[in-house]
Protein backbone atom coordinates (compact mmCIF):
# COMPACT_ATOMS: atom_id res chain seq x y z
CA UNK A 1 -148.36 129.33 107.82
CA UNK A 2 -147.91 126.80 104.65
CA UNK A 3 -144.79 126.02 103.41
CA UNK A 4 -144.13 125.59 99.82
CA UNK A 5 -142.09 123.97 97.24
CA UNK A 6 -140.56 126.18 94.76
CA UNK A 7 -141.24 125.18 91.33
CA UNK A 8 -139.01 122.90 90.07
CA UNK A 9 -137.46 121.63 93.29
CA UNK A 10 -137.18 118.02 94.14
CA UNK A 11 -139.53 116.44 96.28
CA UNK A 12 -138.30 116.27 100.14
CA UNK A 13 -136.92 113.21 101.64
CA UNK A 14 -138.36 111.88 105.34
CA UNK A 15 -135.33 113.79 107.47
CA UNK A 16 -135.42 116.82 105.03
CA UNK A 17 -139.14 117.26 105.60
CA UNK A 18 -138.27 116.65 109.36
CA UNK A 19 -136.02 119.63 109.49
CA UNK A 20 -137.92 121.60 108.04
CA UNK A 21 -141.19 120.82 110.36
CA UNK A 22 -138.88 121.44 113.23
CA UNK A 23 -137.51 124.49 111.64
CA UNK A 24 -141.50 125.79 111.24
CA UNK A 25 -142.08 125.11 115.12
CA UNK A 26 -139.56 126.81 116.22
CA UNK A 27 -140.54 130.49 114.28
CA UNK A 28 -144.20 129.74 115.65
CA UNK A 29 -143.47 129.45 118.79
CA UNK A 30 -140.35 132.74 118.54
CA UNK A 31 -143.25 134.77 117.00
CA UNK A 32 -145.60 133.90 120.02
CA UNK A 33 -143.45 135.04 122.50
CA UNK A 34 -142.71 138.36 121.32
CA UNK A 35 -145.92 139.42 118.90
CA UNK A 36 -148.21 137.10 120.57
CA UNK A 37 -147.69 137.59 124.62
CA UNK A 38 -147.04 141.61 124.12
CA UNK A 39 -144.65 141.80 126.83
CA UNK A 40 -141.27 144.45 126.00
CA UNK A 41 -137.89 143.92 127.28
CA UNK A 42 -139.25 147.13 129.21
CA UNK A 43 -141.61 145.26 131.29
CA UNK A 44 -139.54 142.67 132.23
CA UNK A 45 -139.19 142.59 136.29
CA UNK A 46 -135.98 144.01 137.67
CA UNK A 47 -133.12 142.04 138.92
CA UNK A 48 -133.26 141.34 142.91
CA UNK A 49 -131.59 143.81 145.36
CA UNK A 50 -128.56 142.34 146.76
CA UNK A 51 -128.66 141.56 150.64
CA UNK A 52 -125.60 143.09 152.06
CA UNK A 53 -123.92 144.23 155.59
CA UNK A 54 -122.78 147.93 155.68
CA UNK A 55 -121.35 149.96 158.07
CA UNK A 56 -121.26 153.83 159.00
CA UNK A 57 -118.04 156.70 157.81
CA UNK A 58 -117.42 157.62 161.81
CA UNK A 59 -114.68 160.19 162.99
CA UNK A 60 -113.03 158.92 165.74
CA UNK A 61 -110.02 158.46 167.79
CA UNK A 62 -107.31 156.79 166.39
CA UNK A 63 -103.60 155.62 167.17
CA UNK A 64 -100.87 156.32 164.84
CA UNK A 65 -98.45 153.68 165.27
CA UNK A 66 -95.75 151.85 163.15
CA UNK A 67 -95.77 148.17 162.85
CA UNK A 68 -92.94 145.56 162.83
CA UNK A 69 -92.12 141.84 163.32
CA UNK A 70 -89.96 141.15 166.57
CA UNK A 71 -87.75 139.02 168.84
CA UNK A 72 -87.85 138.18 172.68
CA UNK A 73 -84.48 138.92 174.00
CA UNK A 74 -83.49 138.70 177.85
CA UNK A 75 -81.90 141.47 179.92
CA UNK A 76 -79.90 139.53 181.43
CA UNK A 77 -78.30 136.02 180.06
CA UNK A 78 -75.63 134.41 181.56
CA UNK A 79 -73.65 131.34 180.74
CA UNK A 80 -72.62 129.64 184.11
CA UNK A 81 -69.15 127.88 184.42
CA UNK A 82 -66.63 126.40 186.65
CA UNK A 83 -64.22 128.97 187.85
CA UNK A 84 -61.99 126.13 189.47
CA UNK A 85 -61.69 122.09 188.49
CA UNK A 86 -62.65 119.15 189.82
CA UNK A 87 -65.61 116.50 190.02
CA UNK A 88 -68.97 117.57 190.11
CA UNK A 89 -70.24 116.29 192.69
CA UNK A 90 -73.55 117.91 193.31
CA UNK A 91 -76.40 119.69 191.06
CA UNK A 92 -78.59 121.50 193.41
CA UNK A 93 -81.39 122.37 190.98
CA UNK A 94 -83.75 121.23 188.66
CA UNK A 95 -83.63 121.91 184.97
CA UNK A 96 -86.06 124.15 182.87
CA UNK A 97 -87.01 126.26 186.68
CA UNK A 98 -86.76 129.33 187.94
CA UNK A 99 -83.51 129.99 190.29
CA UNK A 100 -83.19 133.01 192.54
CA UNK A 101 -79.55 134.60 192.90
CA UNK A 102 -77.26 133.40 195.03
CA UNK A 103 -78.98 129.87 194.94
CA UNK A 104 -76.40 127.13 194.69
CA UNK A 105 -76.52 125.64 191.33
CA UNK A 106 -73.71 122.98 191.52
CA UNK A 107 -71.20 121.67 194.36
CA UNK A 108 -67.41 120.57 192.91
CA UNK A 109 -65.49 118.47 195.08
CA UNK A 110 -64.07 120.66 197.60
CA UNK A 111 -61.61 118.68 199.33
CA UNK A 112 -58.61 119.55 197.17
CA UNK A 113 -59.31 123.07 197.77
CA UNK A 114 -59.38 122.71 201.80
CA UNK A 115 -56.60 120.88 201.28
CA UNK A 116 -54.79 123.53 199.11
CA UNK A 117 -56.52 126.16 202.09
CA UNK A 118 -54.74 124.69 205.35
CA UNK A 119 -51.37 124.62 203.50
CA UNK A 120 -51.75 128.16 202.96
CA UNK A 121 -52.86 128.97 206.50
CA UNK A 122 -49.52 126.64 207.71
CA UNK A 123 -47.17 129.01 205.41
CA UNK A 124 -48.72 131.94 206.73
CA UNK A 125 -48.24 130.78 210.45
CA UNK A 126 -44.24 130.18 209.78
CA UNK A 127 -44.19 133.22 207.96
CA UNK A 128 -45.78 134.99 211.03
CA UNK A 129 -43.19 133.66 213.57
CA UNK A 130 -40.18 134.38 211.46
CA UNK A 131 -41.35 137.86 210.91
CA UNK A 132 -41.93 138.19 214.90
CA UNK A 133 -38.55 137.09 215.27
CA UNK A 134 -37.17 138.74 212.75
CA UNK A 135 -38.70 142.40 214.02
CA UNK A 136 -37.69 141.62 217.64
CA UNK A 137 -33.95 141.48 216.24
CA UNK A 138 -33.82 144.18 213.98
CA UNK A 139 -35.28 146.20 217.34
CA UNK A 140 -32.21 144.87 219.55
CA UNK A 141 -29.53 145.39 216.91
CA UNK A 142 -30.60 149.17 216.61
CA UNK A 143 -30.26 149.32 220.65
CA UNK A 144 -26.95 147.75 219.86
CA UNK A 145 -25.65 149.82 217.24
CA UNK A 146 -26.50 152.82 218.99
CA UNK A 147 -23.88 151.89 222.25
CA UNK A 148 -21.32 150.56 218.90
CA UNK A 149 -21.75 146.96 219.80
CA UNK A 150 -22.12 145.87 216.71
CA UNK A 151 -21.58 147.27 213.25
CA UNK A 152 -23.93 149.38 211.02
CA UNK A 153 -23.67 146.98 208.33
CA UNK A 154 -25.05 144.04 211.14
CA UNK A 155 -28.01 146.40 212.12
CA UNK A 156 -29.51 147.04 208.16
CA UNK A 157 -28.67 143.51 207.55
CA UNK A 158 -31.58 142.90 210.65
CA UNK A 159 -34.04 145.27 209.66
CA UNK A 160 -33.82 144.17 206.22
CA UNK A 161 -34.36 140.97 207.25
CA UNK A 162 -37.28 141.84 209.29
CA UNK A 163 -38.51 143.76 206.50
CA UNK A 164 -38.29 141.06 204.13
CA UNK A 165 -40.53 138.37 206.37
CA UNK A 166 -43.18 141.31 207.09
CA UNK A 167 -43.70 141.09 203.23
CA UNK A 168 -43.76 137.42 203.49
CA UNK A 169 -46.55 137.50 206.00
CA UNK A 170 -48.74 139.94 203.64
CA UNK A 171 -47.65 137.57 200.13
CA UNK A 172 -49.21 134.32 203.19
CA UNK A 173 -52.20 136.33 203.43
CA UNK A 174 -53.09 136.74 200.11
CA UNK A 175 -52.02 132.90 199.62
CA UNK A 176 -54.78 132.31 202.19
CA UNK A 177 -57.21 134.46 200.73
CA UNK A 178 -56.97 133.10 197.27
CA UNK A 179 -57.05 129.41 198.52
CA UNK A 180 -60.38 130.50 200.23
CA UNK A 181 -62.02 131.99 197.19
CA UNK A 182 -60.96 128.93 195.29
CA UNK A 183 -62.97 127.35 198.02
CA UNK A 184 -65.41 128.98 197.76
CA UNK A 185 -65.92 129.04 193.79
CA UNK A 186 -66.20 125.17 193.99
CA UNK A 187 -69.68 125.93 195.21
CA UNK A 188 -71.49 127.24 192.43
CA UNK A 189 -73.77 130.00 192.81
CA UNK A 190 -77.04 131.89 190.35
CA UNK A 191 -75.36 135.58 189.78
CA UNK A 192 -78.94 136.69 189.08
CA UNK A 193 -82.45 135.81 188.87
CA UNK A 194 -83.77 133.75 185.93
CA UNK A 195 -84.95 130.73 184.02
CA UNK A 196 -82.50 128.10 183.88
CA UNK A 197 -81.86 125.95 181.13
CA UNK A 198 -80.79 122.35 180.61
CA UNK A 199 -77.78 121.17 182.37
CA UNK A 200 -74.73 120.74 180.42
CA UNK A 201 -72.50 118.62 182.70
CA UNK A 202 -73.60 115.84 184.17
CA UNK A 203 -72.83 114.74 187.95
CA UNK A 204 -69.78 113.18 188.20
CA UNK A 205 -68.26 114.75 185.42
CA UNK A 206 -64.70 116.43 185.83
CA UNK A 207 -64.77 119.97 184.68
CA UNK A 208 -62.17 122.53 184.20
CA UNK A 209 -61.75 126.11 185.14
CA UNK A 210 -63.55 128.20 182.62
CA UNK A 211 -63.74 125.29 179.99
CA UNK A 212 -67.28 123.99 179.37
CA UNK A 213 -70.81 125.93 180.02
CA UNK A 214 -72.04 124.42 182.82
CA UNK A 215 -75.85 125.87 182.45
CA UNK A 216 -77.25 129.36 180.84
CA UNK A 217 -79.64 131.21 182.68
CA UNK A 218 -82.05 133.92 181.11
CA UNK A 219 -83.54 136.30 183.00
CA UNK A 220 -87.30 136.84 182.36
CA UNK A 221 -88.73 139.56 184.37
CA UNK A 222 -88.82 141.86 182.84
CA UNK A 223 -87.40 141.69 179.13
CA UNK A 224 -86.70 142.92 176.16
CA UNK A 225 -88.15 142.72 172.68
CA UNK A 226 -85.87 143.64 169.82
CA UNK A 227 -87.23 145.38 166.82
CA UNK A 228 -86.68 147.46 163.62
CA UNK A 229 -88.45 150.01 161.89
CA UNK A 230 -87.58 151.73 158.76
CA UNK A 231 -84.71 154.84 158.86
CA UNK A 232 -87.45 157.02 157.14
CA UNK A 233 -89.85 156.78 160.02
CA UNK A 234 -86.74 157.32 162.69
CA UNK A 235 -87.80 161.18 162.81
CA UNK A 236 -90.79 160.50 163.94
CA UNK A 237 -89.71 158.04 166.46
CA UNK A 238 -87.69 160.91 167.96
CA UNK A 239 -90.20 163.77 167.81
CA UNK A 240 -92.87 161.95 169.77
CA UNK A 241 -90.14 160.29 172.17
CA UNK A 242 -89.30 163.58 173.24
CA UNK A 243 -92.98 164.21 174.42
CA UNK A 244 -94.22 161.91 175.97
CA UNK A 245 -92.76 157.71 177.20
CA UNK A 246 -93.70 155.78 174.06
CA UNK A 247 -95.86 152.99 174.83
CA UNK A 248 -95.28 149.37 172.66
CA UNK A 249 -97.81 146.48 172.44
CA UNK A 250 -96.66 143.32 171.41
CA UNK A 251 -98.43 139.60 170.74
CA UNK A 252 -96.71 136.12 169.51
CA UNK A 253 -97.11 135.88 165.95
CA UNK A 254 -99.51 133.81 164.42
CA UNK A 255 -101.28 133.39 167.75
CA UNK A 256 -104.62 136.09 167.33
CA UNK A 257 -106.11 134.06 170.71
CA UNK A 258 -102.70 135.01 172.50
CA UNK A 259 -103.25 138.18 175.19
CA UNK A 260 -101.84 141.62 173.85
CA UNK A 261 -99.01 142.84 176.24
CA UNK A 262 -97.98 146.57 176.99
CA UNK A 263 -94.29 147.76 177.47
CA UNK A 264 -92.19 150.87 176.77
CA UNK A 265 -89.53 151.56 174.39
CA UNK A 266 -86.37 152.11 176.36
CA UNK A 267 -83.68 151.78 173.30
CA UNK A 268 -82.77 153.84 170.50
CA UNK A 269 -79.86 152.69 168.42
CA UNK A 270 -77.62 155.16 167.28
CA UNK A 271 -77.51 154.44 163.87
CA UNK A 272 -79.00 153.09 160.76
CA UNK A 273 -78.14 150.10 159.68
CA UNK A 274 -76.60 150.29 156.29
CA UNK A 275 -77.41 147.28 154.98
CA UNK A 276 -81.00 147.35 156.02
CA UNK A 277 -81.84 151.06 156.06
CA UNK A 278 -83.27 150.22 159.43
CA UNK A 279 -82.56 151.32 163.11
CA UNK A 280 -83.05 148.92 166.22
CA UNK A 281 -85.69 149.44 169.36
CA UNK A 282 -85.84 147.70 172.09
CA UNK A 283 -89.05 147.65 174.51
CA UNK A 284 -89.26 146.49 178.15
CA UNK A 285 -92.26 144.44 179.50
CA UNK A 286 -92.35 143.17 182.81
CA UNK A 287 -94.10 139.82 181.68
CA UNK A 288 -94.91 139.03 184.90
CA UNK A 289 -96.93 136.25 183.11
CA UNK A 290 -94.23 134.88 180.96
CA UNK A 291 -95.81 135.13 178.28
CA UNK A 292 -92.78 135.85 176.47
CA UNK A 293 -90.04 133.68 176.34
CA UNK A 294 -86.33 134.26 174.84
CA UNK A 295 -86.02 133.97 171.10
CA UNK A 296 -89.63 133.96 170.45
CA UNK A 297 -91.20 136.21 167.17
CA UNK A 298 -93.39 138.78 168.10
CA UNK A 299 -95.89 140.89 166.51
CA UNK A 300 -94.74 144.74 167.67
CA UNK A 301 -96.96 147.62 167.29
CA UNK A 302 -95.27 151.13 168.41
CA UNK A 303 -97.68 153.34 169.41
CA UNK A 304 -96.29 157.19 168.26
CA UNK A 305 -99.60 159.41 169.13
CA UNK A 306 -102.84 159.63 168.90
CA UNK A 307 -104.97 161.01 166.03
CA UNK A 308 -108.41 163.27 167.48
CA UNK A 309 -110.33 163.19 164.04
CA UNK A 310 -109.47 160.12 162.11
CA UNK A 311 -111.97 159.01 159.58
CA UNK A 312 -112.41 155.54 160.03
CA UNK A 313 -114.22 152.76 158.83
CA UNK A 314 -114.26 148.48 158.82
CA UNK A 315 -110.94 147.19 157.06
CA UNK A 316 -113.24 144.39 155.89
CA UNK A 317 -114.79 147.55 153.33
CA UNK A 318 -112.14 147.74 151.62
CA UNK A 319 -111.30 146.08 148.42
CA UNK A 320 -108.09 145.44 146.42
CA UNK A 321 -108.67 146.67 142.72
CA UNK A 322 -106.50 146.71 139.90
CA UNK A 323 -106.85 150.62 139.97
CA UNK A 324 -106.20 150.61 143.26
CA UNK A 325 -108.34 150.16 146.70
CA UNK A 326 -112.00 150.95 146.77
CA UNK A 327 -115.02 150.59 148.46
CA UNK A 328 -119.05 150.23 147.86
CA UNK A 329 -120.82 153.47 149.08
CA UNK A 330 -124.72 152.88 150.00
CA UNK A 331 -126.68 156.26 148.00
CA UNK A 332 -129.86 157.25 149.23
CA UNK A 333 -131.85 155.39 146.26
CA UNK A 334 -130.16 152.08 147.81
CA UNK A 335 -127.87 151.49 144.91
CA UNK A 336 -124.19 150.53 145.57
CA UNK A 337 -121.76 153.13 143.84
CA UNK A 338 -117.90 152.29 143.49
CA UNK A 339 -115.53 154.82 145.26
CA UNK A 340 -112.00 154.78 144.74
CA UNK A 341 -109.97 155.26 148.04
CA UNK A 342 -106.60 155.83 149.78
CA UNK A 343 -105.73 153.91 153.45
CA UNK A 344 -103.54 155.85 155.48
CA UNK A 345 -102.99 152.63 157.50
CA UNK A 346 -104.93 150.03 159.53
CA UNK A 347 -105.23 149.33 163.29
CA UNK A 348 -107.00 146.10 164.35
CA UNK A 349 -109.01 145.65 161.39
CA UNK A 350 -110.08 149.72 161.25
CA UNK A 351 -109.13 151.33 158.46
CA UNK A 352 -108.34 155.46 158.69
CA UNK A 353 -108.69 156.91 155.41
CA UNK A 354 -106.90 159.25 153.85
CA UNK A 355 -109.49 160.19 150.79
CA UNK A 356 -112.46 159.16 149.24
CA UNK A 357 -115.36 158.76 151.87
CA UNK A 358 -116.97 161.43 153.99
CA UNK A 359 -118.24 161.10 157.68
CA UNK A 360 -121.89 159.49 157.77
CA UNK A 361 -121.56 157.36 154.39
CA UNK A 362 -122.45 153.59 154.97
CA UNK A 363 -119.81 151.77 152.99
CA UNK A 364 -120.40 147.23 151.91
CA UNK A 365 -118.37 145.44 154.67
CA UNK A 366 -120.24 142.19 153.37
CA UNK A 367 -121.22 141.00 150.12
CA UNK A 368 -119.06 143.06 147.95
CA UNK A 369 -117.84 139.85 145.31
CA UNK A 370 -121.69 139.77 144.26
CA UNK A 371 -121.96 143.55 143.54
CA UNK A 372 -121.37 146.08 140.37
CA UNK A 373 -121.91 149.72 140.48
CA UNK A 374 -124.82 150.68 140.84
CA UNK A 375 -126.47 147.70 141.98
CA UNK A 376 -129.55 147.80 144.04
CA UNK A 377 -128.97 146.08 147.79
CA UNK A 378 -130.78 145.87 150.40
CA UNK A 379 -129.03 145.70 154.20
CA UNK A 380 -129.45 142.96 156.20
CA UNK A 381 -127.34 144.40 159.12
CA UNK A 382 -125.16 147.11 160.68
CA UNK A 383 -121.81 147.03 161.87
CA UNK A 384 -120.32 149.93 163.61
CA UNK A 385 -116.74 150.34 162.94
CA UNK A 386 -114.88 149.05 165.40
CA UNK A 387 -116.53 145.67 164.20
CA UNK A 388 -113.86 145.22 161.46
CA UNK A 389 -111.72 142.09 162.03
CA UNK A 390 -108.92 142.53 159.68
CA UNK A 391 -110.02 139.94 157.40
């Protein structure tokens, strides 16, 4: 190809003439590649298949369950203190442990008490010879009055006398009686069975009846775990309550490692909470274990039934579009095809669908951010359903 200058035009400069070389090079070697190679856009090689992991459309069993955050309450929680003052002088066990009931938890100085005891016992004893006397009068005056010795006035005067240090005796008794349960409270005792906490009072310490907390102790086996689930879903609580014991599964939160534990929901409240638009359930496990401890969150599945034909695949299939949730469907030429779906929910990383997949499909679980519709793919591996992991 020669390149000339039109008539008239000024000679070139050195970078002009440059340019235009360059300029000249490039059409040369443009025209070569498409005149001079003959090879069309159509015979171009196709892009590469996409290596993916897919997974199977299988109908299977299912659990329909609701799902909710919870806490770790005890049965049982009681808040120990002194029912009578005085020095502790004893504390019989150790912090943080588990006590049995009945086990002796602190000892406060008794000796007051005794003290306080054989007075009572003393005034009891006078109180029983006067009212001895007393009788063995009133029994002689009415032998008396009968013959006219003495006067009818002399013999009530007697028996009311007698009558009067018979109910002296009984107030002595119950003087004794209270001076020995004071006694006896100055030994402080575990009403139940449980995990005690940190000791409040120190040995040595004076403490005063029903003043300070002394120790709390929770009980542990079994327990309770407190949860709420919406008032919509409160029907269906009921209905399949009414069937058949409704079994709850619970795990720490945040903890995936942590064992799942099984219980049964053994509280209903009897309204909805107005504020919330939620009701509270309570579940019982025996935790036998202790894994679960008081106050700690909980993830709480309630199991309601469970569902014969669900269609089910991998949660990990599933993609969050901005139509919506979808998934890649596998055709037969190999070619990944966008389907628009609906979840009815998700169960330890299985999804059950509600629409938009059919029984046999094999849906992406893998690979899905390289992929458009109708890519080609190839599968690297298989993954049945129960395979999805909740990612």
């Amino acid at each position: 190809m020669t390149l000339r200058l039109a008539a008239g035009a000024a000679a070139p400069t050195g970078a002009s003439l440059s340019q235009s070389r360059s300029a000249a090079l490039l059409l040369i070697f443009w025209f070569g590649l498409g005149a001079g190679s003959g090879v069309g856009a159509q015979e171009r090689p196709a892009a590469t298949a996409r290596p993916v992991t897919a997974a199977a459309v299988e109908i299977r069993p299912m659990p329909m369950s609701l799902a909710a955050v919870g806490t770790v309450e005890p049965i049982e929680s009681v808040s120990i203190r002194a029912q009578v003052g005085g020095v502790v002088t004893r504390v019989a066990f150790e912090p943080g442990r588990a006590v049995k009931a009945g086990q002796v938890l602190f000892q406060i100085d008794p000796r007051p008490l005794q003290a306080t005891l054989a007075a009572a016992r003393a005034q009891l004893a006078r109180d029983q010879a006067q009212a001895a006397h007393a009788q063995v009068q009133a029994e002689r005056y009415e032998r008396l009055v009968a013959k006219d010795y003495v006067t009818r006035e002399q013999f009530d005067a007697a028996r009311t006398q007698a009558e009067v240090l018979k109910a002296a005796v009984l107030a002595s008794e119950a003087a004794v009686e209270q001076a020995r349960l004071q006694l006896a409270y100055a030994t402080v005792t575990a009403p139940i069975a449980g995990q005690a906490g940190a000791v409040l009072v120190k040995l040595g310490n004076v403490v005063r009846a029903n003043d300070a907390v002394l120790v709390v102790i929770n009980q542990l086996e079994p327990i309770w775990v407190t949860f709420a689930v919406p008032g919509a879903d409160l029907p269906q609580v009921r209905h399949y309550g009414a069937e058949h014991p409704l079994v709850v599964r619970c795990r720490p939160t945040r903890d995936a490692q942590a064992r799942t534990l099984q219980g049964s929901l053994v509280f209903v409240d009897n309204a909805v909470a107005p504020g919330t638009g939620t009701v509270l359930l309570k579940a019982e496990f025996g935790n036998a274990g202790g894994e679960l401890w008081p106050g700690q969150f909980v993830d709480v599945e309630l199991e309601l039934t469970t569902e014969a034909q669900a269609l089910t695949l991998p949660a990990v299939a599933v993609v969050a579009g901005q139509d919506g949730p979808f998934v890649y469907v596998i055709d037969e030429a190999g070619k990944a095809q966008r389907r628009s779906v609906r979840v009815a929910r998700t169960v330890n990383g299985v999804a059950v669908m509600a629409d938009g997949v059919a029984a046999g499909e094999r849906v992406v679980t893998d690979g899905q951010m390289w992929l458009v519709p109708g890519a080609a793919v190839t599968v690297k591996a298989d993954r049945g359903t129960g395979a999805g992991d909740g990612r």
